[in-house]
N, C-alpha and C. Protein backbone atom coordinates (compact mmCIF):
# COMPACT_ATOMS: atom_id res chain seq x y z
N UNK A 1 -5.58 -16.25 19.32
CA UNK A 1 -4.68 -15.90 18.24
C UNK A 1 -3.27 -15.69 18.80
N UNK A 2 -3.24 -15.21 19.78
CA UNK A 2 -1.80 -14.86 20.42
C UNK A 2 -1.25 -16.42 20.77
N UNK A 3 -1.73 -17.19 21.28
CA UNK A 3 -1.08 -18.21 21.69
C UNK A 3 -0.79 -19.04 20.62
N UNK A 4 -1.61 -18.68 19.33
CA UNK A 4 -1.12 -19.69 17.64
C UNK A 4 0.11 -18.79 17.77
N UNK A 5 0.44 -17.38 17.62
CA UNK A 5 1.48 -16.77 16.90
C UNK A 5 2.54 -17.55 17.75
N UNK A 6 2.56 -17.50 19.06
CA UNK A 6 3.84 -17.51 20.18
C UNK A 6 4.40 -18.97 19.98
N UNK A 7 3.83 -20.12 19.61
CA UNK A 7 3.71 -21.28 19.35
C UNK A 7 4.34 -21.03 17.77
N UNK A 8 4.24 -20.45 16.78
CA UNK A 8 4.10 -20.34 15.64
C UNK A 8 5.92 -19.92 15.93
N UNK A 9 5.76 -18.53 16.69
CA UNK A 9 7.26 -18.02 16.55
C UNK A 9 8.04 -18.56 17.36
N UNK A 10 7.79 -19.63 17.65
CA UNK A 10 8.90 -20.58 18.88
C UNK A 10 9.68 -21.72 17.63
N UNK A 11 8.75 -21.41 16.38
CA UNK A 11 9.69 -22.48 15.69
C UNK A 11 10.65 -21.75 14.43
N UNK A 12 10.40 -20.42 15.04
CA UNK A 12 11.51 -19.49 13.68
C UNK A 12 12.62 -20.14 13.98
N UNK A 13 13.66 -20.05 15.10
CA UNK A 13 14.61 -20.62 15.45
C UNK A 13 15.44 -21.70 14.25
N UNK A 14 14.85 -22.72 14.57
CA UNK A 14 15.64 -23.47 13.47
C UNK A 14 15.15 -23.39 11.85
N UNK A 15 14.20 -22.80 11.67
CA UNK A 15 14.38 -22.25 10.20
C UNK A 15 15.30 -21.43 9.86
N UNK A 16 15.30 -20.52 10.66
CA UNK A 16 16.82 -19.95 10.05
C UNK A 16 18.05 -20.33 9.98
N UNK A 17 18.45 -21.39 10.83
CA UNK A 17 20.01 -22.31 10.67
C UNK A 17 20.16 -23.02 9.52
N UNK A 18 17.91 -23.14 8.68
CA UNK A 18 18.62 -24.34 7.65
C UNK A 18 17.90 -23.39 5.94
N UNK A 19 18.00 -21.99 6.24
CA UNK A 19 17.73 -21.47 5.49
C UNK A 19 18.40 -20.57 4.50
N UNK A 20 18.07 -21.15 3.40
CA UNK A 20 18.79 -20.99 1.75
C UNK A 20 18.14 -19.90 1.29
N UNK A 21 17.03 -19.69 1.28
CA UNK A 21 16.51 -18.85 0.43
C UNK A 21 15.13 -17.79 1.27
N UNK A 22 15.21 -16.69 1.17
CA UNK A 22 14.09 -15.97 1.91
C UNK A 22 13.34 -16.04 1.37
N UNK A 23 12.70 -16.54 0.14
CA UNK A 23 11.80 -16.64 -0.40
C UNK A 23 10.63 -18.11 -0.05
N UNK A 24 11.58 -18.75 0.56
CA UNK A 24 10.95 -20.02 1.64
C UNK A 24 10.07 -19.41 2.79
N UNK A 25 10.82 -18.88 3.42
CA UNK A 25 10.33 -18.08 5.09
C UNK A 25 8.99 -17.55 4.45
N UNK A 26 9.14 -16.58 3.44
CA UNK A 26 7.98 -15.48 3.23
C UNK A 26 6.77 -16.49 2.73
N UNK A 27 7.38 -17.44 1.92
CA UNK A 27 5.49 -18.45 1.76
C UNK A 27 5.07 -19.05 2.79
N UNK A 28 6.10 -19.55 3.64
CA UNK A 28 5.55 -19.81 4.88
C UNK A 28 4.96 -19.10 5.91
N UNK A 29 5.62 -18.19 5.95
CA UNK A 29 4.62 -16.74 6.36
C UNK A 29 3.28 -16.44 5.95
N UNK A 30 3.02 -17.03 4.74
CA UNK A 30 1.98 -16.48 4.37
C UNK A 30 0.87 -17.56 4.16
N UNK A 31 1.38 -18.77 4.11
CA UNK A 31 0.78 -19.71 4.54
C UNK A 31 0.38 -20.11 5.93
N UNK A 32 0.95 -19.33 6.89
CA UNK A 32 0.77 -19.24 8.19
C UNK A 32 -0.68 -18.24 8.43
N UNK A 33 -0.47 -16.98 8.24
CA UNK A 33 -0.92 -16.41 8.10
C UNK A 33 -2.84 -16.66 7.23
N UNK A 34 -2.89 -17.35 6.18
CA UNK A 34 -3.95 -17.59 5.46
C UNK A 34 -4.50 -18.67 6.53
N UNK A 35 -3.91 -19.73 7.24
CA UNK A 35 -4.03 -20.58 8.03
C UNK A 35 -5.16 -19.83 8.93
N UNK A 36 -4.78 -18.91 9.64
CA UNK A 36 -5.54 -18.65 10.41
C UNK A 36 -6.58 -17.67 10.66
N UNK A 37 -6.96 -17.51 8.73
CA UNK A 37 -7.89 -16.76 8.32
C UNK A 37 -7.93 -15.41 7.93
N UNK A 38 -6.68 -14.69 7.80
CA UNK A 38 -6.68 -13.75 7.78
C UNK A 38 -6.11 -13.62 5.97
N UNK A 39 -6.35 -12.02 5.51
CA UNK A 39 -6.15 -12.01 4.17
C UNK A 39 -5.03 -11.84 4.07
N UNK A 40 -4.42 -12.04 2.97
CA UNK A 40 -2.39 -12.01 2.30
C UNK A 40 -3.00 -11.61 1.03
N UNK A 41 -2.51 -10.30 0.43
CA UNK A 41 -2.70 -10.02 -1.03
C UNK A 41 -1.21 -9.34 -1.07
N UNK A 42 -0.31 -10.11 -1.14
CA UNK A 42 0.93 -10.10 -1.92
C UNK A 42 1.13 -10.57 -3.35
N UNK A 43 1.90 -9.93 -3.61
CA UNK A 43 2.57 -10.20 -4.75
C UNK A 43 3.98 -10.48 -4.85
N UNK A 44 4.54 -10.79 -6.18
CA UNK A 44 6.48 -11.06 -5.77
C UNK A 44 6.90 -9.61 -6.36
N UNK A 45 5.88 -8.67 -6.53
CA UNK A 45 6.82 -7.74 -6.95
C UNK A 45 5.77 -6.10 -6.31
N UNK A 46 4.41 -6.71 -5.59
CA UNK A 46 3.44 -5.50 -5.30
C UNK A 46 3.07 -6.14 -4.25
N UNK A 47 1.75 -5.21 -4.03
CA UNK A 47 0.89 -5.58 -3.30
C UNK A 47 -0.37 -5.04 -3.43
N UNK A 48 -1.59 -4.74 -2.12
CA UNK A 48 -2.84 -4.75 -2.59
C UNK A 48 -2.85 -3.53 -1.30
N UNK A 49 -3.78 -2.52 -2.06
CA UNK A 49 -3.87 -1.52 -0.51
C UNK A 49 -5.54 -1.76 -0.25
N UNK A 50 -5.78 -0.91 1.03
CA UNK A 50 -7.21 -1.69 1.54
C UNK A 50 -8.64 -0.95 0.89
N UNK A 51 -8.39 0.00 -0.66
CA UNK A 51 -9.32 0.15 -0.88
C UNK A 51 -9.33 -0.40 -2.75
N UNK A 52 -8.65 -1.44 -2.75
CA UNK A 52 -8.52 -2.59 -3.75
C UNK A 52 -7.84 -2.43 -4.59
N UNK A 53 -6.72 -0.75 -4.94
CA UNK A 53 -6.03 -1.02 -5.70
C UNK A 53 -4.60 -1.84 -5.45
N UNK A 54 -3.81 -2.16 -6.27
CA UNK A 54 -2.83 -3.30 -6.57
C UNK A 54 -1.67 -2.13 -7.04
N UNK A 55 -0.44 -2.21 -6.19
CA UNK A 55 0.78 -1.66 -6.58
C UNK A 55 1.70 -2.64 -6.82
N UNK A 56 2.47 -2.53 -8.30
CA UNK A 56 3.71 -3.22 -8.71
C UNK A 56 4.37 -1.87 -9.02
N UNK A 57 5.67 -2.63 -8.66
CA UNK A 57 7.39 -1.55 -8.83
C UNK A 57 8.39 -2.87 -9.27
N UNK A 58 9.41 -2.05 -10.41
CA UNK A 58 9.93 -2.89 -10.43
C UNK A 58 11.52 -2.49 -9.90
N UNK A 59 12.33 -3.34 -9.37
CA UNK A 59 13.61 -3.39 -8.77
C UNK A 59 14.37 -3.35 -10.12
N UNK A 60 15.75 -2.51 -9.89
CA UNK A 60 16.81 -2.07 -11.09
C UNK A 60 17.74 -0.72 -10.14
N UNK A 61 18.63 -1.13 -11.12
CA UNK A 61 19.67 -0.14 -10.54
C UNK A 61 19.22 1.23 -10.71
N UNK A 62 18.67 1.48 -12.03
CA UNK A 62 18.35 3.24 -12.16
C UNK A 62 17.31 3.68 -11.37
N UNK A 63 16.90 5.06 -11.11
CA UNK A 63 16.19 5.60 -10.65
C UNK A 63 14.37 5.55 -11.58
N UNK A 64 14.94 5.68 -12.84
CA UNK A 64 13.68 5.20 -14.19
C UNK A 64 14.13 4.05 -15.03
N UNK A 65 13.31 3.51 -15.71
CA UNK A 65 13.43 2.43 -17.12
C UNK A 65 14.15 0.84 -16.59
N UNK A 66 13.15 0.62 -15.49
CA UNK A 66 13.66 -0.46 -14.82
C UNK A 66 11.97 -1.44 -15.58
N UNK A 67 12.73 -2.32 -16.42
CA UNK A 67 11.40 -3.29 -16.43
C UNK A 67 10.79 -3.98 -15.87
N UNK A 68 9.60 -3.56 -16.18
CA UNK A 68 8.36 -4.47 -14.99
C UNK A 68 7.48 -5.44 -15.72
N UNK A 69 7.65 -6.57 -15.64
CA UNK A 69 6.72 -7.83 -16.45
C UNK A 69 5.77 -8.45 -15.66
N UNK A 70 4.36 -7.72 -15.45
CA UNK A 70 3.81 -8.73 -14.29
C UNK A 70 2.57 -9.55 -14.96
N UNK A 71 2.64 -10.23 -14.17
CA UNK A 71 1.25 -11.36 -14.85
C UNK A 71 0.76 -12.18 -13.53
N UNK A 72 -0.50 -11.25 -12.75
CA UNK A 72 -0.88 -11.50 -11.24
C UNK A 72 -2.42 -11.62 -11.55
N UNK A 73 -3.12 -12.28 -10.50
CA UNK A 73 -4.37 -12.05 -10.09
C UNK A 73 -4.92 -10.95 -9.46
N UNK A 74 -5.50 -10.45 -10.03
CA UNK A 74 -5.96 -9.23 -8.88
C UNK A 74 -7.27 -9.35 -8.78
N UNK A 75 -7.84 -9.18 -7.57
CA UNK A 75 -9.29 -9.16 -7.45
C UNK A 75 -10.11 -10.71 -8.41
N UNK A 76 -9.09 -11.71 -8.46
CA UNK A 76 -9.51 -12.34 -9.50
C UNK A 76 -9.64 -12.47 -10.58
N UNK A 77 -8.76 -11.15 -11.09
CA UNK A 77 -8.95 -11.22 -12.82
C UNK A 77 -7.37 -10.81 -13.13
N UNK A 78 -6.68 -11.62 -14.54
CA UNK A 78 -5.43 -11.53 -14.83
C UNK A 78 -5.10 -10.82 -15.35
N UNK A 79 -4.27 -9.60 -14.72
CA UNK A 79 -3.47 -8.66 -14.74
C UNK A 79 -2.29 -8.84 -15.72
N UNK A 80 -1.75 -8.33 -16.86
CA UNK A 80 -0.75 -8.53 -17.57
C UNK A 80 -0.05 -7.35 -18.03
N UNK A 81 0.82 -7.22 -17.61
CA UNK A 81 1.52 -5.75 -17.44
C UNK A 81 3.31 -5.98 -18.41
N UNK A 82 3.39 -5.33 -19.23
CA UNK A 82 4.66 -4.93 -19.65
C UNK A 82 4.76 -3.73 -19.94
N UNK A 83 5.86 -3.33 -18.76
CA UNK A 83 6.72 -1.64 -18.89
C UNK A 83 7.65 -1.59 -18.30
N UNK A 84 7.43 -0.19 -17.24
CA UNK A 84 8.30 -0.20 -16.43
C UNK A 84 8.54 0.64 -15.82
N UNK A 85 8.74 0.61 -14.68
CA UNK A 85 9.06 1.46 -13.52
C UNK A 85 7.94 0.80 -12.44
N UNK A 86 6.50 1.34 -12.36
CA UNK A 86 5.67 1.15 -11.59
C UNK A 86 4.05 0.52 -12.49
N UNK A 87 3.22 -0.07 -11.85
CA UNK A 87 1.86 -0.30 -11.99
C UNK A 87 0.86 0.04 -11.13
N UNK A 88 0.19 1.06 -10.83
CA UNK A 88 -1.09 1.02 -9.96
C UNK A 88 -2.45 0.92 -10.94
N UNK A 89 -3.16 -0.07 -10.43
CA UNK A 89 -3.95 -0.48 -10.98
C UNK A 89 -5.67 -0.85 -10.11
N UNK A 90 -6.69 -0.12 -10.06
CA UNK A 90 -7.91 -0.59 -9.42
C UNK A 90 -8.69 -1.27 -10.50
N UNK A 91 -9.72 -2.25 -10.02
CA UNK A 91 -10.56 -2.92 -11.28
C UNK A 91 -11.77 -3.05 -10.49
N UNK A 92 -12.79 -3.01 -11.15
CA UNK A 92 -14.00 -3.18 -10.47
C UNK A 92 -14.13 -4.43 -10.34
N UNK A 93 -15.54 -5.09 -9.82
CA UNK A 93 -15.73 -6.28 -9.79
C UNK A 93 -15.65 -7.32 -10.96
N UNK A 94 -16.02 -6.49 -11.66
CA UNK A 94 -16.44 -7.28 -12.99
C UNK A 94 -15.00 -7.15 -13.98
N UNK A 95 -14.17 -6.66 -13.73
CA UNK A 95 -12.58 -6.78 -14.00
C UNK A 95 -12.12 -5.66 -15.13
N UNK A 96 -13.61 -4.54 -14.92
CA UNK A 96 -13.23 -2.92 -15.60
C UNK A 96 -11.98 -2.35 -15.20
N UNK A 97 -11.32 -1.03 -15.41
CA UNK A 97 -10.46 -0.61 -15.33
C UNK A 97 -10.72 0.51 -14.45
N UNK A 98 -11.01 0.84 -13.20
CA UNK A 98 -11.12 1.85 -12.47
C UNK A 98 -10.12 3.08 -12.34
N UNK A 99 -9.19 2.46 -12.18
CA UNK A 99 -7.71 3.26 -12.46
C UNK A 99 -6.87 2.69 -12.56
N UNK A 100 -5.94 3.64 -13.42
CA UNK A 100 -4.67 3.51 -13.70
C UNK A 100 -3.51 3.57 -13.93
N UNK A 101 -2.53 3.99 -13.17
CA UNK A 101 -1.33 4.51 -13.19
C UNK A 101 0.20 4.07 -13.71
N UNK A 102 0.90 4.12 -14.78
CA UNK A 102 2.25 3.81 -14.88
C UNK A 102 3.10 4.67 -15.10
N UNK A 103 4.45 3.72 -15.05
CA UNK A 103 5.31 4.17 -15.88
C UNK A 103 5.74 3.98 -17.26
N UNK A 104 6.45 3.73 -18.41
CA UNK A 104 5.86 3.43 -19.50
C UNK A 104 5.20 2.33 -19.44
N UNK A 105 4.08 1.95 -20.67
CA UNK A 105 3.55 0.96 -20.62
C UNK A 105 3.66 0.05 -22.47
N UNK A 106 4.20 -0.65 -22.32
CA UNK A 106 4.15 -1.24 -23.43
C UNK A 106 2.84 -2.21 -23.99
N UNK A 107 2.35 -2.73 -23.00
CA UNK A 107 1.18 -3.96 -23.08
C UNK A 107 0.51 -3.46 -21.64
N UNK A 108 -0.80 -3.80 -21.89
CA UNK A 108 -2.05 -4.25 -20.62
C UNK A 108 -2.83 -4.79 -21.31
N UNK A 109 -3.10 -6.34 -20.35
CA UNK A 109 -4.24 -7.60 -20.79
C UNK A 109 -4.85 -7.82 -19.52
N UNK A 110 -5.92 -7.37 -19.49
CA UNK A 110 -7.08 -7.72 -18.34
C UNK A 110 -7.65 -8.94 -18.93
N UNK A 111 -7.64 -10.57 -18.34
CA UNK A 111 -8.90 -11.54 -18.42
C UNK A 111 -8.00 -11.50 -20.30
N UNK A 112 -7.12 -11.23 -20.50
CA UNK A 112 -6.47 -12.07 -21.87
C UNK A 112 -7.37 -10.95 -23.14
N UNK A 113 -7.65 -9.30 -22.61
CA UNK A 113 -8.29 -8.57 -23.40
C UNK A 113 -7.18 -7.70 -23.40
N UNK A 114 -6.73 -7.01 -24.64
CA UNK A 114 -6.01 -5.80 -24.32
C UNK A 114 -6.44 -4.05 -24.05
N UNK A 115 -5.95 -3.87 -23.27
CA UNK A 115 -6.31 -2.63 -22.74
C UNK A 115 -6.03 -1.03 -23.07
N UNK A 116 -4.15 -1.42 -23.24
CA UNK A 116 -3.51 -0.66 -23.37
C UNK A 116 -2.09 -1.36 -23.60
N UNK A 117 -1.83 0.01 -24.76
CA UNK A 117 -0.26 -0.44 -25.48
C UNK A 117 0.04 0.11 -26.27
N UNK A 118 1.39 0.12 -26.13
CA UNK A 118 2.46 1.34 -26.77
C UNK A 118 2.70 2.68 -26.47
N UNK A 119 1.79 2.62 -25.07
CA UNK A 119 2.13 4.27 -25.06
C UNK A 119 2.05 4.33 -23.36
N UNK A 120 1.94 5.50 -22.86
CA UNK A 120 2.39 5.79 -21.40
C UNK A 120 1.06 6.42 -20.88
N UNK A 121 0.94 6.38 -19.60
CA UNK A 121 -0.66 6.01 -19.07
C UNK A 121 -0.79 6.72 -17.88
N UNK A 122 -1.18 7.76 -17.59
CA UNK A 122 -1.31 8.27 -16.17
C UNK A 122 -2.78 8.05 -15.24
């Protein structure tokens, strides 16, 4: 594994002279990364912690009432989130609702079912 990475990071170099957008580097990163078997549970706006729940935040100037629109896979089942501020979210296998944490929540659609909406969710 060390000798893929060192090989791997010998070619950062000229990606960065011809790079536009960081959002290039990071799929390649992570296509690097899946390459050599290991898990990537990113998101463009969360991520996944290691006992399966899924954190989204959303970026905004204020400290609150920053909207968050997500529509991700998690665990395999489609996540559909309109609010704002934050999403923590666990689901069981079968794509139940284990927990759930926001900030307001306007909409939640698990698998295209609604969950929750119109109101705020701790």
């Amino acid at each position: 594994m060390r000798a893929a990475f060192d090989e791997w990071a010998g070619t950062l170099d000229s990606w960065w002279a011809e790079l536009a957008d960081v959002s290039a580097l990071v799929e390649a990163l992570v296509e690097t990364v899946r390459r050599w078997g290991l898990r990537v549970d990113n998101f463009k706006q969360g991520c996944m912690f290691t006992d399966g729940s899924a954190v989204f935040t959303a970026s905004g100037p204020a400290s609150v009432g920053n909207p968050l629109d997500i529509a991700e896979r998690v665990n395999g089942h489609l996540v559909e989130f309109k609010g704002k501020d934050y999403l923590v979210i666990k689901l069981t296998a079968e794509g139940d609702l284990e927990r759930l944490c926001s900030g307001e929540c306007e909409s939640l659609r698990i698998d295209g079912v609604d969950v929750v909406g119109g109101h705020e969710v701790d």
